[in-house]
N, C-alpha and C. Protein backbone atom coordinates (compact mmCIF):
# COMPACT_ATOMS: atom_id res chain seq x y z
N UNK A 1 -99.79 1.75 34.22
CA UNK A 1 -98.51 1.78 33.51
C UNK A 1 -98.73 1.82 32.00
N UNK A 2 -99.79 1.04 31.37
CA UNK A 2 -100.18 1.25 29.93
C UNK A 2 -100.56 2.30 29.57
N UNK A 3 -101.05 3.19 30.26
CA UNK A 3 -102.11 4.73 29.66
C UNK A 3 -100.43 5.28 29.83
N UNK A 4 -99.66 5.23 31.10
CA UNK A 4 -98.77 6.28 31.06
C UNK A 4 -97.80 5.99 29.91
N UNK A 5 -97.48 4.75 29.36
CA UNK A 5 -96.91 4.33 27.88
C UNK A 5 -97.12 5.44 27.10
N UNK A 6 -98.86 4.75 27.17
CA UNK A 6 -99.36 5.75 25.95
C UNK A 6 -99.37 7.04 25.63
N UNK A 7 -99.57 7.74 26.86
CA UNK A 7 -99.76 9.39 27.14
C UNK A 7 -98.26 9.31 26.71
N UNK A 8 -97.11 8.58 27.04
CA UNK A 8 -95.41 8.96 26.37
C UNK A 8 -95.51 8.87 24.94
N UNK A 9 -96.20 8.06 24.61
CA UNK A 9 -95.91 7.69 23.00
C UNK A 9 -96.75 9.02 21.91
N UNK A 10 -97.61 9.19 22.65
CA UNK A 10 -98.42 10.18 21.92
C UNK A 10 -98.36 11.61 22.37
N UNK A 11 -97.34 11.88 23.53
CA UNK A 11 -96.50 13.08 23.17
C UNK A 11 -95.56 13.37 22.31
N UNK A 12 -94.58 12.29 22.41
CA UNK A 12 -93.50 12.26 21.11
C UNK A 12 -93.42 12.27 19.74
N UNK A 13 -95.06 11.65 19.90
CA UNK A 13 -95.87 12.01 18.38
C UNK A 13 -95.79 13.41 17.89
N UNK A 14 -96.60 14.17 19.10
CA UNK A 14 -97.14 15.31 19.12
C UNK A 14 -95.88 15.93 19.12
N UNK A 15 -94.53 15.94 19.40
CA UNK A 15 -93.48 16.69 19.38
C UNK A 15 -92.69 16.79 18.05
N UNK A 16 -93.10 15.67 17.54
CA UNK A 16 -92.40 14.75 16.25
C UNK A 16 -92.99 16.01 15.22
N UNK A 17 -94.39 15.74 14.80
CA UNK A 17 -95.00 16.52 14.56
C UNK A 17 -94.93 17.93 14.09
N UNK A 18 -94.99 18.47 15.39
CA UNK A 18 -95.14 20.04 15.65
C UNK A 18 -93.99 20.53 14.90
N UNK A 19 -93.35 19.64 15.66
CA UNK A 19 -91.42 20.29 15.16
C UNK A 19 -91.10 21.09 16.80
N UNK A 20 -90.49 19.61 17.53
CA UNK A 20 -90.10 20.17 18.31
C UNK A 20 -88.95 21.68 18.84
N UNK A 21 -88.61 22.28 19.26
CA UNK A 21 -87.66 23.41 19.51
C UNK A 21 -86.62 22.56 19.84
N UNK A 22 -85.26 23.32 18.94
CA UNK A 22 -83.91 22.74 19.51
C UNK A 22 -83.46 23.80 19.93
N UNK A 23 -82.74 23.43 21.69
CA UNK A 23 -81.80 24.65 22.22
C UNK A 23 -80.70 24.50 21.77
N UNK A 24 -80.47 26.12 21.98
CA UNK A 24 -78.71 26.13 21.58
C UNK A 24 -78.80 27.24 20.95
N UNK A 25 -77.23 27.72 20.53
CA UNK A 25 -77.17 28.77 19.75
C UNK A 25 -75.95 28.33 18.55
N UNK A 26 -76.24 29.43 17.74
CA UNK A 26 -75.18 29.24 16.19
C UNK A 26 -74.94 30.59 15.90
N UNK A 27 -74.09 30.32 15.17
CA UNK A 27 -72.90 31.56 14.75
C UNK A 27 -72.97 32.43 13.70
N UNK A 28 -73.36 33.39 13.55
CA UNK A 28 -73.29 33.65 12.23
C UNK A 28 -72.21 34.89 11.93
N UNK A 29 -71.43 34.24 10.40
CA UNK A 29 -69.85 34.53 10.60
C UNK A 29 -70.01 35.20 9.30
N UNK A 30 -69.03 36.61 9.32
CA UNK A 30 -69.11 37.11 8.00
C UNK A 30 -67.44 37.51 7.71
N UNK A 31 -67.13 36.93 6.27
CA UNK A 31 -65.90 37.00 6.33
C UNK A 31 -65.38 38.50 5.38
N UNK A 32 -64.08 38.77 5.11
CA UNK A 32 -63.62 39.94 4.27
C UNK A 32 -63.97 40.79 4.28
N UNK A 33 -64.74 41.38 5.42
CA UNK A 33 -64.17 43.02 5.66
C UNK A 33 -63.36 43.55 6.18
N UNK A 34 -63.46 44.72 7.14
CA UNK A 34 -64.60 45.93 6.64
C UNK A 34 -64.08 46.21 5.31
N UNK A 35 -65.65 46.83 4.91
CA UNK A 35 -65.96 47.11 4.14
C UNK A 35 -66.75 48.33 3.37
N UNK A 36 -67.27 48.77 1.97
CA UNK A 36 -68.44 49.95 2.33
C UNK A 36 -69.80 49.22 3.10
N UNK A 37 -70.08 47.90 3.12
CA UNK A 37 -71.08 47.57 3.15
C UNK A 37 -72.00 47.20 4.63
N UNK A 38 -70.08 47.08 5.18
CA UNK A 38 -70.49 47.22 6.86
C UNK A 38 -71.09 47.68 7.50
N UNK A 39 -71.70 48.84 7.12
CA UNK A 39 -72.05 49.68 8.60
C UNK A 39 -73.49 49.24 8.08
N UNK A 40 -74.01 48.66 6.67
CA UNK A 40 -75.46 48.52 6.39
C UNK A 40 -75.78 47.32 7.18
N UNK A 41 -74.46 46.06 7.23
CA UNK A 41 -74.62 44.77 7.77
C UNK A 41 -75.15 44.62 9.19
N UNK A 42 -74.34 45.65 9.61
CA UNK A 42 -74.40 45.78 11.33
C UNK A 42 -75.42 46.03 11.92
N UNK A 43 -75.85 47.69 10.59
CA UNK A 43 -77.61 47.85 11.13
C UNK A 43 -78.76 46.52 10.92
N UNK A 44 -78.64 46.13 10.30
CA UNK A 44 -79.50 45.07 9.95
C UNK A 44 -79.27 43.60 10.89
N UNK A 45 -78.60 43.22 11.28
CA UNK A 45 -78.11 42.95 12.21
C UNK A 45 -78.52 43.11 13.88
N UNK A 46 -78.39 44.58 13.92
CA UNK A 46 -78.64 44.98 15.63
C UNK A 46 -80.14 44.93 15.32
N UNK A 47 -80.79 45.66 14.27
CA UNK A 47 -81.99 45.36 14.29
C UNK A 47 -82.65 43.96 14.31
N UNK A 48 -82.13 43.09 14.31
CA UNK A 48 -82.84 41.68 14.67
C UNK A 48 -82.69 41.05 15.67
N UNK A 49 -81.78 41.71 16.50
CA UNK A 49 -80.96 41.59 17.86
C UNK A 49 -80.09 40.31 17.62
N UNK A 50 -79.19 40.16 16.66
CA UNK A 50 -78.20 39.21 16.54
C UNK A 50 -77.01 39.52 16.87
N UNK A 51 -76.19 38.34 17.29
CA UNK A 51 -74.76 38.99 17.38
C UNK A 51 -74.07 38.00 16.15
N UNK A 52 -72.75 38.32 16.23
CA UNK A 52 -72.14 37.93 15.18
C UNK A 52 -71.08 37.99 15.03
N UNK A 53 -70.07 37.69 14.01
CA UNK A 53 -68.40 37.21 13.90
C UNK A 53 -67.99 37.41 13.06
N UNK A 54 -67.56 38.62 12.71
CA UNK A 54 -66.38 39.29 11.78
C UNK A 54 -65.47 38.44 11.62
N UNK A 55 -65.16 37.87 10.64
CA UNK A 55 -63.52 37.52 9.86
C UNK A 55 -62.76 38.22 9.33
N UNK A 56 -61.97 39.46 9.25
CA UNK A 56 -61.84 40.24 8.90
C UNK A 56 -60.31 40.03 8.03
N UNK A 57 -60.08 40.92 6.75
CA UNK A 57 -59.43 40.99 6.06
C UNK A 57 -58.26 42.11 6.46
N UNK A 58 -56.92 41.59 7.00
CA UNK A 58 -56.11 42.67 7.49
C UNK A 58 -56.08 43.81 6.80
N UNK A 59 -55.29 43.47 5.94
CA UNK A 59 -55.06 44.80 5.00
C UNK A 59 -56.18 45.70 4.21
N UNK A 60 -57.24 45.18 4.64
CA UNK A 60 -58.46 46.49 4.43
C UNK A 60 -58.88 47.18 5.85
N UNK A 61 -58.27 46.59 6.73
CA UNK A 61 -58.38 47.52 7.76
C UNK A 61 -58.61 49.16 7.78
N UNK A 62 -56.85 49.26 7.26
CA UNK A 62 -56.61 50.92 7.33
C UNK A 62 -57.22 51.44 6.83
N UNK A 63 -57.82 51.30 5.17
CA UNK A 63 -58.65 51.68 4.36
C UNK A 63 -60.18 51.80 4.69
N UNK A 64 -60.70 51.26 5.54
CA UNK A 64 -61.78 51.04 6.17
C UNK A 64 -61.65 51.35 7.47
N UNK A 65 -61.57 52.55 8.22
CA UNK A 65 -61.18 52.12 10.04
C UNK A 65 -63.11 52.90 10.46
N UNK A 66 -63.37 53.25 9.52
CA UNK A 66 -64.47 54.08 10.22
C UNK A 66 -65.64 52.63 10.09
N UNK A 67 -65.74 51.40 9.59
CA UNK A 67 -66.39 50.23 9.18
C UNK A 67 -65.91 49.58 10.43
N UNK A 68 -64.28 49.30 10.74
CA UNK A 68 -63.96 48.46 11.62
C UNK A 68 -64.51 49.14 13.22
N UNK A 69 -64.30 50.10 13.36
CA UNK A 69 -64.68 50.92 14.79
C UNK A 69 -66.61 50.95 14.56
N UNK A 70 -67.15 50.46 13.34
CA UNK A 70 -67.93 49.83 13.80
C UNK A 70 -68.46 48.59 14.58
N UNK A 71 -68.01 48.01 14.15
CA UNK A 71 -67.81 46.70 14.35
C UNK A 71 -67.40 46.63 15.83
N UNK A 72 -66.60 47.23 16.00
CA UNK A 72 -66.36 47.27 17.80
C UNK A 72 -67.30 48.13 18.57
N UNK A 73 -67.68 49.31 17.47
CA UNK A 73 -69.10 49.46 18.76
C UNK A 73 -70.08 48.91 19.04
N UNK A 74 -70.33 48.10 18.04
CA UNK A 74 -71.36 47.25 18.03
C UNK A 74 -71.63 46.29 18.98
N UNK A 75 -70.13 45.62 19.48
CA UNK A 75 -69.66 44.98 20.32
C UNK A 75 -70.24 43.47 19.95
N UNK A 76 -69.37 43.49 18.17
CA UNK A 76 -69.55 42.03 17.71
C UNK A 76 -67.99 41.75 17.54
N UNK A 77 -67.49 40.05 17.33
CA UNK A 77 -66.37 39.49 17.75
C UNK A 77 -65.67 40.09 16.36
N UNK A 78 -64.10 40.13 16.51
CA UNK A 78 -63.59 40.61 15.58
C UNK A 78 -62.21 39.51 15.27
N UNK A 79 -62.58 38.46 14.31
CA UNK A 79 -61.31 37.39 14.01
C UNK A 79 -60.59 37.54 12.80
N UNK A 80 -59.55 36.79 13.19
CA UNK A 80 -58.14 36.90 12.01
C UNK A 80 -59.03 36.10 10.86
N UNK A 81 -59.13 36.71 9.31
CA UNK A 81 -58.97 36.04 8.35
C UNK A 81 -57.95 36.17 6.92
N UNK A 82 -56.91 36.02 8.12
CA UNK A 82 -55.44 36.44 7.10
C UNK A 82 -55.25 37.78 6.92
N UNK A 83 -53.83 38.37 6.25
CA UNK A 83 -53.72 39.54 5.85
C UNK A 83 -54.15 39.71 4.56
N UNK A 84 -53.57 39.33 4.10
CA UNK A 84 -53.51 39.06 2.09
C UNK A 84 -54.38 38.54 1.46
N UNK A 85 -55.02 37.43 1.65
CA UNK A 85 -56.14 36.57 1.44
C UNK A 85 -56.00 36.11 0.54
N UNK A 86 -54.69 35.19 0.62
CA UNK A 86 -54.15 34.76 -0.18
C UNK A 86 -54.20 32.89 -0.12
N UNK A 87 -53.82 32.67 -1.57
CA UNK A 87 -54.13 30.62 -1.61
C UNK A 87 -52.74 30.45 -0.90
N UNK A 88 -52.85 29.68 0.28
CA UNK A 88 -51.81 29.73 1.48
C UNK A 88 -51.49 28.17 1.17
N UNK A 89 -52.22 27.22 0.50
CA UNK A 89 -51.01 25.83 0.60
C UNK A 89 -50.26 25.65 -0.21
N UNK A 90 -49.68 26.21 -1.05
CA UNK A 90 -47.77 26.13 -1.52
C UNK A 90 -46.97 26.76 -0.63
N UNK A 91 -47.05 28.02 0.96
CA UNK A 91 -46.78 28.47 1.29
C UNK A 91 -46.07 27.85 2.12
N UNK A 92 -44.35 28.33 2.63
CA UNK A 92 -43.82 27.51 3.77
C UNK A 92 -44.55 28.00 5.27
N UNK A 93 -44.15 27.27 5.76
CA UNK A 93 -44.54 28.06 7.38
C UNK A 93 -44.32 28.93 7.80
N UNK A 94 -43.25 29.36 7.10
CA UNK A 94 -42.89 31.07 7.72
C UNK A 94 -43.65 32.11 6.93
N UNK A 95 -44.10 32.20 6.22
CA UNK A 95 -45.01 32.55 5.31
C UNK A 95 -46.35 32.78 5.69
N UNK A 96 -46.97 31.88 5.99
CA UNK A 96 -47.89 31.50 6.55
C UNK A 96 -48.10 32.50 7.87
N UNK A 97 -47.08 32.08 8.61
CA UNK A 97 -47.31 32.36 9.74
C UNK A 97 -47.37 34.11 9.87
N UNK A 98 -46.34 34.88 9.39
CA UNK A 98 -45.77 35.88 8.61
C UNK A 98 -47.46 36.42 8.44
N UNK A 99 -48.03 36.01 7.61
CA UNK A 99 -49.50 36.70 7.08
C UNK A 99 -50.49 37.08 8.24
N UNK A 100 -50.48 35.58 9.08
CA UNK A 100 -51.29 35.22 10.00
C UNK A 100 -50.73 36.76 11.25
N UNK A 101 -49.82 36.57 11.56
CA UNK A 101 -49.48 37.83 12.58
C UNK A 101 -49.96 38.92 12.08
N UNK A 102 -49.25 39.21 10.90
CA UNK A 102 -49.36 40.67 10.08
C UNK A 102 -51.30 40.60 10.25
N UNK A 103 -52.03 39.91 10.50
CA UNK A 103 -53.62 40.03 10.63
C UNK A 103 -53.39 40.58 12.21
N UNK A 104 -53.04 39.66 12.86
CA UNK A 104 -53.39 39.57 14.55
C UNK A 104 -53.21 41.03 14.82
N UNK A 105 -51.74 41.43 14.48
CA UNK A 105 -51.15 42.80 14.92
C UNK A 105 -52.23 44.18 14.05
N UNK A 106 -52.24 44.05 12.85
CA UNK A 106 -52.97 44.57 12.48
C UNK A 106 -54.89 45.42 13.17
N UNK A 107 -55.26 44.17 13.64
CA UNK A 107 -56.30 43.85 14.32
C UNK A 107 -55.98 44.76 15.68
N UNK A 108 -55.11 43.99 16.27
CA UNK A 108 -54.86 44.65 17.94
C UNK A 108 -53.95 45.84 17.74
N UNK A 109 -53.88 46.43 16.57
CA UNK A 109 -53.17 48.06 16.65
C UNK A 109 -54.40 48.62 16.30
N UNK A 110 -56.02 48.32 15.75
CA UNK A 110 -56.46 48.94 15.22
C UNK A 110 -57.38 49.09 16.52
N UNK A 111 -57.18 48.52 17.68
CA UNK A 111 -57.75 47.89 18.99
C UNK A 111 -58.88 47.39 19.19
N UNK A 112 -58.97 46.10 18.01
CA UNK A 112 -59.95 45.12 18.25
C UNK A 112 -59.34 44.33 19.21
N UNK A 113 -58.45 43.88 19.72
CA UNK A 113 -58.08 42.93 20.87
C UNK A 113 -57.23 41.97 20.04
N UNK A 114 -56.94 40.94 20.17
CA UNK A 114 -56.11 39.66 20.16
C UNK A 114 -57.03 38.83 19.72
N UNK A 115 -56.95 38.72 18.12
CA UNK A 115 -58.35 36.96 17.47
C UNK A 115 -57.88 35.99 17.82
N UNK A 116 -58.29 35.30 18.37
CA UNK A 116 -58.47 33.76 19.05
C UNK A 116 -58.31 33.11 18.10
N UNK A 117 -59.50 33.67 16.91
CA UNK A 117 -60.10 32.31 16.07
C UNK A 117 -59.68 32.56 14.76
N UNK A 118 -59.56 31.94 13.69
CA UNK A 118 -59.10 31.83 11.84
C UNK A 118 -59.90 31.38 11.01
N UNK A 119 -60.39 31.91 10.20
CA UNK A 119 -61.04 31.31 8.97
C UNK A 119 -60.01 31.42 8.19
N UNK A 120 -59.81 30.16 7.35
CA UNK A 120 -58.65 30.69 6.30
C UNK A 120 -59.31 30.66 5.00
N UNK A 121 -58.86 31.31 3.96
CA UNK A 121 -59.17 32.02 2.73
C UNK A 121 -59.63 30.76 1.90
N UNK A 122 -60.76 31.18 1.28
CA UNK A 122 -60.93 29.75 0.68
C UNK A 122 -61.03 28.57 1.33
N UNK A 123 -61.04 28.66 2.00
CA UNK A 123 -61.22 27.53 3.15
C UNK A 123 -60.08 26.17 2.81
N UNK A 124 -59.48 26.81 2.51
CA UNK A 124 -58.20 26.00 2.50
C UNK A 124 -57.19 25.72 3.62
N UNK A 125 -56.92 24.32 4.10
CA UNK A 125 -56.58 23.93 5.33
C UNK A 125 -55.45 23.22 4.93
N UNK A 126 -54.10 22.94 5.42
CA UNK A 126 -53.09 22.06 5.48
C UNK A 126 -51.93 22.03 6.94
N UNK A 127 -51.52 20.84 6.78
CA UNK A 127 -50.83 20.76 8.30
C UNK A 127 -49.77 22.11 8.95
N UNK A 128 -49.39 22.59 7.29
CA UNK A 128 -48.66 24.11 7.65
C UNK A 128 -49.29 24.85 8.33
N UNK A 129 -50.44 25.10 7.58
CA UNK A 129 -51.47 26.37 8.20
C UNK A 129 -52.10 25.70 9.33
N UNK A 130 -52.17 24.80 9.79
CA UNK A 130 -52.18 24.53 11.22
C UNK A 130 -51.56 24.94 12.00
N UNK A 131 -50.33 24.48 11.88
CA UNK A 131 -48.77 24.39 12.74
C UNK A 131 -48.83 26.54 12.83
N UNK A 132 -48.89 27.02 12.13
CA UNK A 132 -49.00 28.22 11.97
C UNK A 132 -50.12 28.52 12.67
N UNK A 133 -51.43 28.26 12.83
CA UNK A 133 -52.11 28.47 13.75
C UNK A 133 -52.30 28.11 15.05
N UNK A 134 -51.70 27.37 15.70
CA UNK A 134 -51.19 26.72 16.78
C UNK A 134 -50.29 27.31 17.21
N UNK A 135 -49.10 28.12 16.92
CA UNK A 135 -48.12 28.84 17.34
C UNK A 135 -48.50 30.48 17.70
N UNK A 136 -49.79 30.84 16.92
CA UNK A 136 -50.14 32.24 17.34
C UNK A 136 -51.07 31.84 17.81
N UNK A 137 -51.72 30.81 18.82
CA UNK A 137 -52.84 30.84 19.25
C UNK A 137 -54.08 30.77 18.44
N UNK A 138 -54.51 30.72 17.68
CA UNK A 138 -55.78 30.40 16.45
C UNK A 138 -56.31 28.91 16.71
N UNK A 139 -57.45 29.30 16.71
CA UNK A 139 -58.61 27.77 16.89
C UNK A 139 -58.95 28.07 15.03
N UNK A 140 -58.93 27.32 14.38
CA UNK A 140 -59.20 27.00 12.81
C UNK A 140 -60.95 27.25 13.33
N UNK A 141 -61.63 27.53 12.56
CA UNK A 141 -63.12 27.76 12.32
C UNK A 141 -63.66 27.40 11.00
N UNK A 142 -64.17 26.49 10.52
CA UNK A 142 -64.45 25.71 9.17
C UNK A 142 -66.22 25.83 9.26
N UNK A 143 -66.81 26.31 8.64
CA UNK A 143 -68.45 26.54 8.51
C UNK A 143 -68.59 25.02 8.27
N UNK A 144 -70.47 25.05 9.01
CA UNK A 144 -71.29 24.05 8.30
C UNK A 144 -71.74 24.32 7.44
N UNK A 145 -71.82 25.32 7.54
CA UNK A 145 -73.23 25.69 6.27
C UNK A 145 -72.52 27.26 5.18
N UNK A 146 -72.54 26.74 4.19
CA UNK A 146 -71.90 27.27 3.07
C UNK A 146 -73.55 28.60 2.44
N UNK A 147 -73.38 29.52 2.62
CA UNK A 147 -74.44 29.97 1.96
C UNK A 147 -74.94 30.36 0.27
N UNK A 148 -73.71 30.16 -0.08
CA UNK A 148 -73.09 30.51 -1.27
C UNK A 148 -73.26 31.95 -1.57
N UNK A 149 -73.33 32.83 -0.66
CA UNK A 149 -73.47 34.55 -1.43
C UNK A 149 -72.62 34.66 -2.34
N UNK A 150 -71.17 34.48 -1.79
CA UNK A 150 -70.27 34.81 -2.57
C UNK A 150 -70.12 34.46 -4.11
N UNK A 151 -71.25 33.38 -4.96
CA UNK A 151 -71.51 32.96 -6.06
C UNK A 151 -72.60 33.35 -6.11
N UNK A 152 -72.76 34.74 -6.14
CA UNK A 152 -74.53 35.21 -6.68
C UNK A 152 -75.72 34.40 -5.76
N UNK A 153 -75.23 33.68 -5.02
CA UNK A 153 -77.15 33.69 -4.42
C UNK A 153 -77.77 33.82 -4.32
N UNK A 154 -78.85 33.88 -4.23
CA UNK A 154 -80.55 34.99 -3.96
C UNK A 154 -80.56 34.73 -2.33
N UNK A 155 -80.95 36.19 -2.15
CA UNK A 155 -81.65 35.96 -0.90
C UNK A 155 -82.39 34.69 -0.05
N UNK A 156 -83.22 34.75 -1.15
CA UNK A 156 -84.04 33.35 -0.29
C UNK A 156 -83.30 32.14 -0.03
N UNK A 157 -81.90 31.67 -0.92
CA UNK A 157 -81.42 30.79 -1.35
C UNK A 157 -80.47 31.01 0.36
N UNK A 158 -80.12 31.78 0.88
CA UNK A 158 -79.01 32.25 1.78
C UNK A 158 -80.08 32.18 3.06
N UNK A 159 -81.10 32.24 3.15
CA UNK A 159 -82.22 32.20 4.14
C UNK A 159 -82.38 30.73 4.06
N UNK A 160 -82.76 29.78 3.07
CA UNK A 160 -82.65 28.58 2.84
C UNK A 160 -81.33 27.25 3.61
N UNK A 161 -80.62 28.22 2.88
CA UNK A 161 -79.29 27.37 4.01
C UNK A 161 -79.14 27.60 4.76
N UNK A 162 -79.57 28.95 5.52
CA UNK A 162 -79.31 28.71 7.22
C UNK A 162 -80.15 28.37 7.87
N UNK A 163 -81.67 27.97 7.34
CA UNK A 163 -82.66 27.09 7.88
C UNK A 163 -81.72 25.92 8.36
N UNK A 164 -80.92 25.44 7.66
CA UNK A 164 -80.18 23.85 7.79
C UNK A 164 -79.10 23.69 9.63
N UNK A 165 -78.93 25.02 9.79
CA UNK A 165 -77.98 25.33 10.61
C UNK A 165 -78.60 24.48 11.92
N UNK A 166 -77.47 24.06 12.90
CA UNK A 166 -78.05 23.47 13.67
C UNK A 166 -77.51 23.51 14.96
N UNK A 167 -77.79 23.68 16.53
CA UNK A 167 -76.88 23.90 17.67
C UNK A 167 -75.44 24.02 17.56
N UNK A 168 -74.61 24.54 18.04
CA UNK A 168 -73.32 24.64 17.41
C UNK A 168 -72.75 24.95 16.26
N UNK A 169 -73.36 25.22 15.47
CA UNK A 169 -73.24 25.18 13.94
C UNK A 169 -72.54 26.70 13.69
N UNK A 170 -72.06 26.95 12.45
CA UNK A 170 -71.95 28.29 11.77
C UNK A 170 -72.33 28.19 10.20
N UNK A 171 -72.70 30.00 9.98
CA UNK A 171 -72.61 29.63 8.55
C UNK A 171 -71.58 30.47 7.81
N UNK A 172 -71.25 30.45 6.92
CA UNK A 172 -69.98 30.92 5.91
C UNK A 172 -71.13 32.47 5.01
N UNK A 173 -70.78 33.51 5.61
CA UNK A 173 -71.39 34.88 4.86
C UNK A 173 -70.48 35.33 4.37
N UNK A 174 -70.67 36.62 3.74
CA UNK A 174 -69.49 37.46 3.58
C UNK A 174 -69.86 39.22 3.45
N UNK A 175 -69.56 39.75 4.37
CA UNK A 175 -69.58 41.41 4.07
C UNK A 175 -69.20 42.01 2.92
N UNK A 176 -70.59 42.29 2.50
CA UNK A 176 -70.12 43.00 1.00
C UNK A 176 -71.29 42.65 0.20
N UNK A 177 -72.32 41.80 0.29
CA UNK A 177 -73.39 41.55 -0.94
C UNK A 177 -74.98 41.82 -0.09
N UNK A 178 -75.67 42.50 -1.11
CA UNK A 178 -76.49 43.55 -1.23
C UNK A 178 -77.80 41.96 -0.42
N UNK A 179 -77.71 40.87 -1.07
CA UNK A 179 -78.35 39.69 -0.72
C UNK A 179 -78.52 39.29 0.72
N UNK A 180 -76.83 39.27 1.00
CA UNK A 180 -76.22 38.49 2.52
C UNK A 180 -77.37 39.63 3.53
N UNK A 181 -77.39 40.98 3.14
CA UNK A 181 -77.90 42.19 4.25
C UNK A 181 -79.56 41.46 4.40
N UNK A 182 -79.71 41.73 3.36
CA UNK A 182 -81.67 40.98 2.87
C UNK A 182 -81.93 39.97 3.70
N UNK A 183 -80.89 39.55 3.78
CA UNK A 183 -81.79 37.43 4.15
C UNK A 183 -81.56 37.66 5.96
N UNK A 184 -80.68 38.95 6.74
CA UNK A 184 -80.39 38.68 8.12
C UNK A 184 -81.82 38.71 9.09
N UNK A 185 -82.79 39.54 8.67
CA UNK A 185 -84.11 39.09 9.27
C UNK A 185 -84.19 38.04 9.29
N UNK A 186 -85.11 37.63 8.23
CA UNK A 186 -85.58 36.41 8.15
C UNK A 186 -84.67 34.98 8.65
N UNK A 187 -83.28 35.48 8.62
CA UNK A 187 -82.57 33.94 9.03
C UNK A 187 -82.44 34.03 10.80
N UNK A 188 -82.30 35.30 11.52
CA UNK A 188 -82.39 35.42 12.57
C UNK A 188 -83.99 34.97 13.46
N UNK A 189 -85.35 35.37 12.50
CA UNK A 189 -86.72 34.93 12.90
C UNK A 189 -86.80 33.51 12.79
N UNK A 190 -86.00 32.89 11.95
CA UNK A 190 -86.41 31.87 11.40
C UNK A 190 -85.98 30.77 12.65
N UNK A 191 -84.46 31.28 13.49
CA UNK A 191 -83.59 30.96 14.23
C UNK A 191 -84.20 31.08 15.64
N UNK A 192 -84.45 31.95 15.91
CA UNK A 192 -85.80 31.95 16.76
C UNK A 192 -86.76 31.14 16.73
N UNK A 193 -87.38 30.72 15.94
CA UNK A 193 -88.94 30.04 15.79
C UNK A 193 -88.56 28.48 15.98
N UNK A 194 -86.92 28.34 15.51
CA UNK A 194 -86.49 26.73 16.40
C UNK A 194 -85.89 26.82 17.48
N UNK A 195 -86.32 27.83 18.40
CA UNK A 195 -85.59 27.87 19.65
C UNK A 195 -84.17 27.55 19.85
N UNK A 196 -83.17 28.52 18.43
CA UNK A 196 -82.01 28.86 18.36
C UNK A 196 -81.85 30.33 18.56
N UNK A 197 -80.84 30.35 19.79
CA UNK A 197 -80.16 31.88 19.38
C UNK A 197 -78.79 31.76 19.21
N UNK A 198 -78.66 33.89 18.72
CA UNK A 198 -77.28 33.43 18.38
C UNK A 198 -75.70 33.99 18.92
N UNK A 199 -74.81 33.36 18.91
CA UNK A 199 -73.68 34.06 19.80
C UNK A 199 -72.53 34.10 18.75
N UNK A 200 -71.41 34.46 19.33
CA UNK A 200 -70.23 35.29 18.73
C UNK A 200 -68.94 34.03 19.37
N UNK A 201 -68.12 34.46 18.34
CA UNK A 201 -66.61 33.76 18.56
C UNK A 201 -65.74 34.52 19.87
């Protein structure tokens, strides 16, 4: 019974150590497109064999449909992130809500399907924009992990924070910076090597 102690204690060492593998998978979410930058995101992307979660910006839809019909061939998730992308807490509920459809419909005329899920703009949350998301069906989606592209980041700096990411987790990207495309290798290998993969909304 003492050796088998021991042989326990000095595996856990040895796991402690090494750096054991955590299962599970995490999200990786890119908000405000389509875009021009999409169809570079996607390649870079399929090439690491990741999947992934569009937040998408309604009203650049139309302007973009040859970016968004990427995105669906790709056969990555396609969610509401407002129409307008607009600072939504002075907004009444009808308002709110008003934006939030004008995304959904938008989305499912362009025939991505029906978004489940919401990132809201700025990541700004209040009991309105709840109540508003609760009435069209929307699960709120709030990142763990902030990468900061959207404030100039460096590459490595955006590879850095999603080292942090952890089972369940997401991180906050955004379609559109020359950086966010750079760091999707390396954050997908990196995601791998802790026995994380990754899935879609």
């Amino acid at each position: 019974m003492r050796n088998y102690k021991l042989f326990l204690l000095i595996a856990c060492l040895i796991a402690t150590c090494c750096g054991m593998k955590a299962a599970g998978s995490v999200y990786l979410a890119f908000d405000d497109g389509p875009s021009g930058n999409t169809t570079t995101l996607i390649s870079k992307l399929k090439a690491a064999g990741a999947k992934a979660t569009f937040f998408v910006w309604g009203n650049r839809i139309s302007g973009n449909m040859a970016a968004f019909n990427a995105i669906k061939s790709a056969g990555f998730s396609i969610q509401n992130h407002s129409y307008s992308h607009s600072h939504m807490l002075t907004w009444t509920y009808a308002q709110v809500y008003n934006d939030l459809k004008k995304c959904q419909d938008a989305i499912r005329n362009a025939g991505g399907g029906t978004p489940r899920y919401f990132r809201p703009p700025y990541l700004e949350v209040n009991s309105t924009i709840r109540s508003a998301c609760s009435a069209l069906g929307l699960t709120i989606v709030m990142p763990n992990v902030d990468t900061k592209d959207w404030n100039g980041a460096s590459t490595w700096s955006i590879v850095s924070a999603c080292n942090s990411l952890q089972a369940g987790g997401n991180a906050l990207m955004h379609d559109g910076y020359a950086t966010t495309n750079a760091a999707i290798s390396s954050i997908v290998t990196n995601l791998k090597n802790r026995g994380l993969s990754t899935a879609q909304y």
